[in-house]
Protein backbone atom coordinates (compact mmCIF):
# COMPACT_ATOMS: atom_id res chain seq x y z
CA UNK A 1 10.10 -7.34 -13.34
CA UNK A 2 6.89 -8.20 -11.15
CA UNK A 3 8.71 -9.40 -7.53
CA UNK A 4 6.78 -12.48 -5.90
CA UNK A 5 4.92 -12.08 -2.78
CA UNK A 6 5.11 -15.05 -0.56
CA UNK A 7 2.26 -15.22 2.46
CA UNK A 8 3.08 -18.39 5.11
CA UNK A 9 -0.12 -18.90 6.71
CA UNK A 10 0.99 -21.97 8.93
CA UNK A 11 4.00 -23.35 10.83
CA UNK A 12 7.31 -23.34 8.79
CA UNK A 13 11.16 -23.14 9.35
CA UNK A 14 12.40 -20.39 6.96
CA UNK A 15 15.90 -20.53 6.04
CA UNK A 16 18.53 -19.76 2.98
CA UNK A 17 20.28 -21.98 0.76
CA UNK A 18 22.42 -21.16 -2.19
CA UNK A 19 20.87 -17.71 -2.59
CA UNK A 20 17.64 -19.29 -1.93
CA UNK A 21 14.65 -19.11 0.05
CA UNK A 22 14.67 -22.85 2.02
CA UNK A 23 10.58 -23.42 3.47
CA UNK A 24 11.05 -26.49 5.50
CA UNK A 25 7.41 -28.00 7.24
CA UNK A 26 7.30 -29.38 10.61
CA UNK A 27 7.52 -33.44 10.73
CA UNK A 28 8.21 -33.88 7.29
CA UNK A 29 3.97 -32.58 6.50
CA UNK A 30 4.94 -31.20 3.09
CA UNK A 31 8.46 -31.73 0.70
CA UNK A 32 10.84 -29.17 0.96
CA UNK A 33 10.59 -26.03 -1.10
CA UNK A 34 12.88 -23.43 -2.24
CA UNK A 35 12.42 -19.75 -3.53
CA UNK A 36 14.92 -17.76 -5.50
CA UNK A 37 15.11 -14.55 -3.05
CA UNK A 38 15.89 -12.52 -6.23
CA UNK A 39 12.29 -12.83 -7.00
CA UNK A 40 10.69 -11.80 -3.91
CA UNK A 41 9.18 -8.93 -3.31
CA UNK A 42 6.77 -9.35 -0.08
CA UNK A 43 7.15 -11.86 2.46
CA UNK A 44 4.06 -12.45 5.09
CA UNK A 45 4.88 -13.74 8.02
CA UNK A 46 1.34 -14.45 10.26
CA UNK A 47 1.89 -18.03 12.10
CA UNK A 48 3.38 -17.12 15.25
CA UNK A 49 5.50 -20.67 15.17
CA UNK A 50 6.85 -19.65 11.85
CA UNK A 51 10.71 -19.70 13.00
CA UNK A 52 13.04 -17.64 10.73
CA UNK A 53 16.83 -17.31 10.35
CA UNK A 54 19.16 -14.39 10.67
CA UNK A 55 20.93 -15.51 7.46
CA UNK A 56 17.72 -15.35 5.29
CA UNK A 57 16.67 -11.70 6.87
CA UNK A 58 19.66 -11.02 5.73
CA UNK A 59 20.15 -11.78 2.51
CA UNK A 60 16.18 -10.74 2.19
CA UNK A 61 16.86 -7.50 3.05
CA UNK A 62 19.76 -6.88 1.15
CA UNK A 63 17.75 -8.06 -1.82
CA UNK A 64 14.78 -4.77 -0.91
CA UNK A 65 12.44 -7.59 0.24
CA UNK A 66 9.81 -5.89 2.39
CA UNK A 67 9.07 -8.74 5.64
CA UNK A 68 5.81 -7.94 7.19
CA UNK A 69 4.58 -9.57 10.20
CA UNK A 70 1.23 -9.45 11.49
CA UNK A 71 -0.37 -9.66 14.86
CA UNK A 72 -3.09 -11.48 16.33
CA UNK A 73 -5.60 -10.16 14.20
CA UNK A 74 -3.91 -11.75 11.36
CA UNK A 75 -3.66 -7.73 10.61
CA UNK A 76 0.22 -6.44 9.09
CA UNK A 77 2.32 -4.52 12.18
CA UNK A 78 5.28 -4.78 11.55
CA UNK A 79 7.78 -4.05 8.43
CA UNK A 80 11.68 -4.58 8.45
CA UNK A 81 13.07 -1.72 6.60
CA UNK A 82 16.97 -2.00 5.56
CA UNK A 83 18.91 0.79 7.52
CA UNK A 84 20.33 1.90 3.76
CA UNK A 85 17.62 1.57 1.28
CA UNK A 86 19.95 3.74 -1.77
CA UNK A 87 23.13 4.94 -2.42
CA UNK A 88 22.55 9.05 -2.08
CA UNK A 89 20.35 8.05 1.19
CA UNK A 90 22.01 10.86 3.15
CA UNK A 91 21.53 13.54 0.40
CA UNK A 92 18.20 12.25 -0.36
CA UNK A 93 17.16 12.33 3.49
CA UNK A 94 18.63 15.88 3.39
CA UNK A 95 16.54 17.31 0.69
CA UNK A 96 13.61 15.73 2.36
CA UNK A 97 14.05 17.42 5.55
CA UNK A 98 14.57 20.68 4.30
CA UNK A 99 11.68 20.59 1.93
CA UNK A 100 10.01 23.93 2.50
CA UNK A 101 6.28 24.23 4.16
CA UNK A 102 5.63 26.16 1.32
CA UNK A 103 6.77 22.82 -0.98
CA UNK A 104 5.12 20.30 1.14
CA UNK A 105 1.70 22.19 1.16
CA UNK A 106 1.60 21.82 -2.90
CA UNK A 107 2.55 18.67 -3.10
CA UNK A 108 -0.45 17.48 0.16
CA UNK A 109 -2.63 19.55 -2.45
CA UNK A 110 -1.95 16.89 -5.79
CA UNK A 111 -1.85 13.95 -4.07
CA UNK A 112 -5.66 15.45 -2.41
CA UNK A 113 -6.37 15.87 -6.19
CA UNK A 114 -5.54 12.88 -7.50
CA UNK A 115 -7.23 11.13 -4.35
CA UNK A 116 -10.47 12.76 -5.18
CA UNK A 117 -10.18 12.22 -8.88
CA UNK A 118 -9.45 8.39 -8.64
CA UNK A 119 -12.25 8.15 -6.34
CA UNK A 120 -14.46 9.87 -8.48
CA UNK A 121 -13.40 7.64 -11.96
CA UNK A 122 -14.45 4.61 -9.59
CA UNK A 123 -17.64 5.63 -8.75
CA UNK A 124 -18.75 6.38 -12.26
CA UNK A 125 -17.11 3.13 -13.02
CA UNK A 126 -19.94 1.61 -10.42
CA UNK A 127 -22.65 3.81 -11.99
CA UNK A 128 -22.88 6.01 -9.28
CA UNK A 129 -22.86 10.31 -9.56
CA UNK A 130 -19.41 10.98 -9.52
CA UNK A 131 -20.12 15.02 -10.01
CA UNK A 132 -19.76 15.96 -6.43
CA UNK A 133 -16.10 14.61 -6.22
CA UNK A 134 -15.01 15.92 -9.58
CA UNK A 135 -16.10 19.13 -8.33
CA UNK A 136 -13.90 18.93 -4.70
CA UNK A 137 -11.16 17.77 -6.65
CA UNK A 138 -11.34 20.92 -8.98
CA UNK A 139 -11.38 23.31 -5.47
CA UNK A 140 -8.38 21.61 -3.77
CA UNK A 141 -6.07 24.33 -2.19
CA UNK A 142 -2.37 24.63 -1.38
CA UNK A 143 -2.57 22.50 1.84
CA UNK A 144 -6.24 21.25 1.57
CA UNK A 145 -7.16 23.99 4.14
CA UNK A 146 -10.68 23.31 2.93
CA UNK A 147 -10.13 19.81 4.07
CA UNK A 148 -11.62 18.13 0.88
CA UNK A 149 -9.74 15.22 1.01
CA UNK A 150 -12.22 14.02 4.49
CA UNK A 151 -15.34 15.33 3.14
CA UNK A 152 -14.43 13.66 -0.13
CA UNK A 153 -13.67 10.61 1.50
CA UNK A 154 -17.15 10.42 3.54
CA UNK A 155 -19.07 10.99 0.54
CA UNK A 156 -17.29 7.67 -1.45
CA UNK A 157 -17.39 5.28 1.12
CA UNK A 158 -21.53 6.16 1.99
CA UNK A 159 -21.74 5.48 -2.00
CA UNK A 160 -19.29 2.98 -3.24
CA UNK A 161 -20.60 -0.01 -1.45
CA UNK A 162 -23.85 0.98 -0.68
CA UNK A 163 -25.73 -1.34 -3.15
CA UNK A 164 -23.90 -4.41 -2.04
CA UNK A 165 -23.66 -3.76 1.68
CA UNK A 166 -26.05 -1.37 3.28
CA UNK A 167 -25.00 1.33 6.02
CA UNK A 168 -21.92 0.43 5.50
CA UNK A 169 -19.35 2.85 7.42
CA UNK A 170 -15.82 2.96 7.65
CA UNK A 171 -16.65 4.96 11.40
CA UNK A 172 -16.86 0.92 11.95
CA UNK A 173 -13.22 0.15 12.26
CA UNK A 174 -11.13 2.62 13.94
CA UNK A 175 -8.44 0.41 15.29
CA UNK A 176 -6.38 -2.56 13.89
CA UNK A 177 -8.99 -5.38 14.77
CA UNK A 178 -10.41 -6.86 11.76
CA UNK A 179 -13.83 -4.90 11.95
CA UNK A 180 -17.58 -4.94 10.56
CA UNK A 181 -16.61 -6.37 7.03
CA UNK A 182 -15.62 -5.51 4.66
CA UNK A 183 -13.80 -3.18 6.54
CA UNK A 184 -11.44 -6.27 7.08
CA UNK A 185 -10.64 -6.64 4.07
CA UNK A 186 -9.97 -2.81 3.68
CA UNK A 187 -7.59 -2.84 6.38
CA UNK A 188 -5.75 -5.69 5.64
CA UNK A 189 -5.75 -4.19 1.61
CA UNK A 190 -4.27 -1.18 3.21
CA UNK A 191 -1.75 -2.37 5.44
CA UNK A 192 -0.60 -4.56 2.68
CA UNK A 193 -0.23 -1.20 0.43
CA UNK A 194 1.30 0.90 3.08
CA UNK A 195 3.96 -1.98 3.55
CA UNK A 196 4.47 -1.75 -0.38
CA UNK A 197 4.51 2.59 -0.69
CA UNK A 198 7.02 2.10 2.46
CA UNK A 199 9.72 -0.31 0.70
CA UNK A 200 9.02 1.98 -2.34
CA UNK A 201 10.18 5.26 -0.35
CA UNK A 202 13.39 3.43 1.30
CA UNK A 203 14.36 2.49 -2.32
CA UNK A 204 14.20 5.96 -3.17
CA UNK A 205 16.05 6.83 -0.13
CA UNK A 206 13.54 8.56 1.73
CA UNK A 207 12.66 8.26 5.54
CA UNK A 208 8.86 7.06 5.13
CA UNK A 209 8.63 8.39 8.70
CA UNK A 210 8.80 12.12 7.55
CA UNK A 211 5.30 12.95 5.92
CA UNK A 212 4.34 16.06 4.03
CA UNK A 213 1.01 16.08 5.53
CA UNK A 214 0.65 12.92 8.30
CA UNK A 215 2.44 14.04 11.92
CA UNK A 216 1.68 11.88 14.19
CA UNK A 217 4.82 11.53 16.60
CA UNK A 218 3.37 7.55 17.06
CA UNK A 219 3.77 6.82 13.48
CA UNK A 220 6.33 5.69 11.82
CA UNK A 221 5.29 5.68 8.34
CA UNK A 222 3.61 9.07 8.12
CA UNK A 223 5.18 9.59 4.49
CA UNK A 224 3.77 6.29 3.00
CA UNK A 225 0.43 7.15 4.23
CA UNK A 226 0.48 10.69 2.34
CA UNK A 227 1.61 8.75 -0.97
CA UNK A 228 0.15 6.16 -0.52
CA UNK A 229 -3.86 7.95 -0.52
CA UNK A 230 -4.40 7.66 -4.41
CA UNK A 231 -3.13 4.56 -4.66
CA UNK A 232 -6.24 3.04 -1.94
CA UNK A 233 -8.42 3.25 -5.04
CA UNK A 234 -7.04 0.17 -6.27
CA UNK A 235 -7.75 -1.71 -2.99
CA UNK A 236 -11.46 -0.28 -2.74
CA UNK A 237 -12.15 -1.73 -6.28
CA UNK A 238 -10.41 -5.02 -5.44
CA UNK A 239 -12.64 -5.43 -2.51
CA UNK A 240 -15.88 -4.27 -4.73
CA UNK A 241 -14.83 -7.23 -6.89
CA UNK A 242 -15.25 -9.79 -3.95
CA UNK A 243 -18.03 -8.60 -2.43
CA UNK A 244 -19.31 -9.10 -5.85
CA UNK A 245 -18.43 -12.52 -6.35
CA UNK A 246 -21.29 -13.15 -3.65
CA UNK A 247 -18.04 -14.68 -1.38
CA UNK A 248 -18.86 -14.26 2.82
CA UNK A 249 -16.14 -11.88 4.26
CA UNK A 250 -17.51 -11.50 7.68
CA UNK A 251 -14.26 -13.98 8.31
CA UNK A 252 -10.65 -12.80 6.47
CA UNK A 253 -9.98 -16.43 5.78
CA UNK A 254 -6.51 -17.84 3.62
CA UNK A 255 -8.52 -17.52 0.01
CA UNK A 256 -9.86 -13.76 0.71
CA UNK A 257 -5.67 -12.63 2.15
CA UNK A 258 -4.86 -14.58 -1.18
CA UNK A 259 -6.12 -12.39 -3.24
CA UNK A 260 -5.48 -9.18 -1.50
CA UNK A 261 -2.26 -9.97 -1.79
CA UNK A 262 -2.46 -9.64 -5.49
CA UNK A 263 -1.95 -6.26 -4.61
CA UNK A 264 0.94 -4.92 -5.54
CA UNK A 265 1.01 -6.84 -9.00
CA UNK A 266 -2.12 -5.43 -9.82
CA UNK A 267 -2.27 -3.37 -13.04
CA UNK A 268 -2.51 0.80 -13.24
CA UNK A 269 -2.21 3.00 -15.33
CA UNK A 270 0.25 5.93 -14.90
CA UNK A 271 1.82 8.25 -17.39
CA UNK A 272 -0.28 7.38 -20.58
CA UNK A 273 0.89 3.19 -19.62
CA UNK A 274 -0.27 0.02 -17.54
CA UNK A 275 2.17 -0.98 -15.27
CA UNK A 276 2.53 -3.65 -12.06
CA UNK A 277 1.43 -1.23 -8.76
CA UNK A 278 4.35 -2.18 -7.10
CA UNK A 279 6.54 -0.37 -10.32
CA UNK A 280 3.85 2.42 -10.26
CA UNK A 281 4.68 3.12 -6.62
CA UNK A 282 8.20 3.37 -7.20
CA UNK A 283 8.11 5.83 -9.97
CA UNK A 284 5.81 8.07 -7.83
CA UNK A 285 8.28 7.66 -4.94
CA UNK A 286 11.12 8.37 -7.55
CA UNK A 287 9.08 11.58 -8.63
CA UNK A 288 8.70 12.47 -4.94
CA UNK A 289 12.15 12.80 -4.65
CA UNK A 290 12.73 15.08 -7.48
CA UNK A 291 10.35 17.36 -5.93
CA UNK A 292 12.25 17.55 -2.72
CA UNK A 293 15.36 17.83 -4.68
CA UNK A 294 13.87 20.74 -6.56
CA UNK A 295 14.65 19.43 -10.53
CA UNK A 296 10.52 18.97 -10.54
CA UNK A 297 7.44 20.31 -9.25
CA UNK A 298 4.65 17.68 -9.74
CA UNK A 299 4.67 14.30 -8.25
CA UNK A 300 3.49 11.63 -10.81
CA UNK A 301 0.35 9.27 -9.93
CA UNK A 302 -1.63 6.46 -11.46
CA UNK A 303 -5.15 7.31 -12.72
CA UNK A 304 -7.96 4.99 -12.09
CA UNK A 305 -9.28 3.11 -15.30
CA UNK A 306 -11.45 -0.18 -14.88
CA UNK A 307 -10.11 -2.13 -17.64
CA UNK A 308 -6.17 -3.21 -18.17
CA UNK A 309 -5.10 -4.46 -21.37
């Protein structure tokens, strides 16, 4: 089942009702609505007068419902993770922890691969020389002491949008403002991703805060940003589909968040079927774990095709 995402944009009272999300407007501006919460699989909050009850964050996160708020950017900060997100969470967190250097190394080295190898499928889907990054993703070592995956990266983004915005850099936006577009609309594309890898891993039981690769004592989600690298494909080619449209994105206004939060329903194609990202993600996450557990070796991810059926 595809889980709804829900974005509130503008003032709103947010409260529960008979298992049901209760949206109630400031003097009376629009009817009443209501939400099953069963369905929900994202809620952004951005309105800073959006006012929200303990009963609903409740029952939200009880349901696996991933609440991101953003900040004044109208950028994703902030993601309320349940403090049990499985059953086996404390044997799951233990096989994750002791996951060998050895083990972790291997597994930085396919998700590298299938980076490389996603991003090379899009840029021949663009028409552009995608030898060069089938190449890399052939000579990706345990570890990617080579560092491929940065080199790799460098090379798409000077090629992917170059026809349809020239010089364009992603050197441009190194911190969470909104940036030279579209690197907006990358960021926000990613945070919205990283929020749904995240949710994915606490499902599984994992602490997203652990990486295999990422480190950084600052970040908290160091794990969903190692699983979630072959997975930014599908955001890149989103974008590439609006700045083809013609549509200005030097402002991230309500229509251009709309559709990047089509994200995680988005269709990809993993293990010879098409499947709703969001599902995708959770069967890599699920594969993640049988690594660390030791009953598999290879971590499953999506490959990039243009076309769903």
């Amino acid at each position: 089942m595809i889980k709804r995402t829900l974005f509130f944009g503008n003032p709103a009272y947010l409260s529960t009702r008979n298992e049901q999300l209760v949206v109630t407007f400031p003097s009376g501006q629009k009817e009443e609505a209501t939400i099953p919460i069963e369905d929900l699989g994202y809620v952004v909050l951005e309105d800073p007068q959006i006012t929200i009850t303990n009963g609903l964050l409740m029952k939200l996160v009880q349901n696996k419902t991933a609440v991101i708020t953003c900040n004044k950017q109208h950028l994703p900060c902030a993601l309320l993770q349940p403090l049990v997100g499985h059953t086996e969470q404390t044997e799951r967190i233990r096989h994750q922890l002791n996951a060998s250097v050895p083990l972790k190394k291997n597994l930085w080295q396919q998700t590298v691969q299938a980076k490389i190898e996603n991003q090379a499928a899009h840029l021949k889907d663009r028409n552009k020389d995608d030898l060069k990054l089938k190449r890399w993703a052939t000579q990706v070592k345990s570890g990617d002491a080579a560092n491929h995956e940065a080199y790799a990266a460098a090379h798409y983004f000077q090629n992917i949008y170059s026809v349809l915005v020239p010089h364009f850099s992603r050197n441009q936006s190194r911190s969470l403002t909104e940036g030279i577009a579209p690197n907006n609309l990358l960021n926000y594309g990613y945070a919205i991703l990283r929020a749904v890898v995240a949710r994915a891993l606490i499902s599984s039981g994992m602490l997203p805060s652990v990486g295999i690769f990422h480190r950084n004592k600052y970040n908290a989600f160091c794990l969903a940003d190692d699983i979630m690298e072959p997975y930014r494909i599908y955001v890149d080619a989103l974008v590439y589909e609006i700045l083809e449209t013609g549509a200005n994105v030097e402002e991230l206004t309500t229509t251009l968040k709309s559709q990047l939060l089509q994200i995680p329903a988005l269709d990809v194609f993993i293990d010879g079927k098409w499947s709703p990202l969001m599902n995708a993600v959770s069967r890599t996450t699920s594969s993640l774990y049988d690594c660390f557990e030791g009953s598999n070796r290879k971590i499953l991810y999506p490959q990039y095709m243009a076309n769903s059926p």
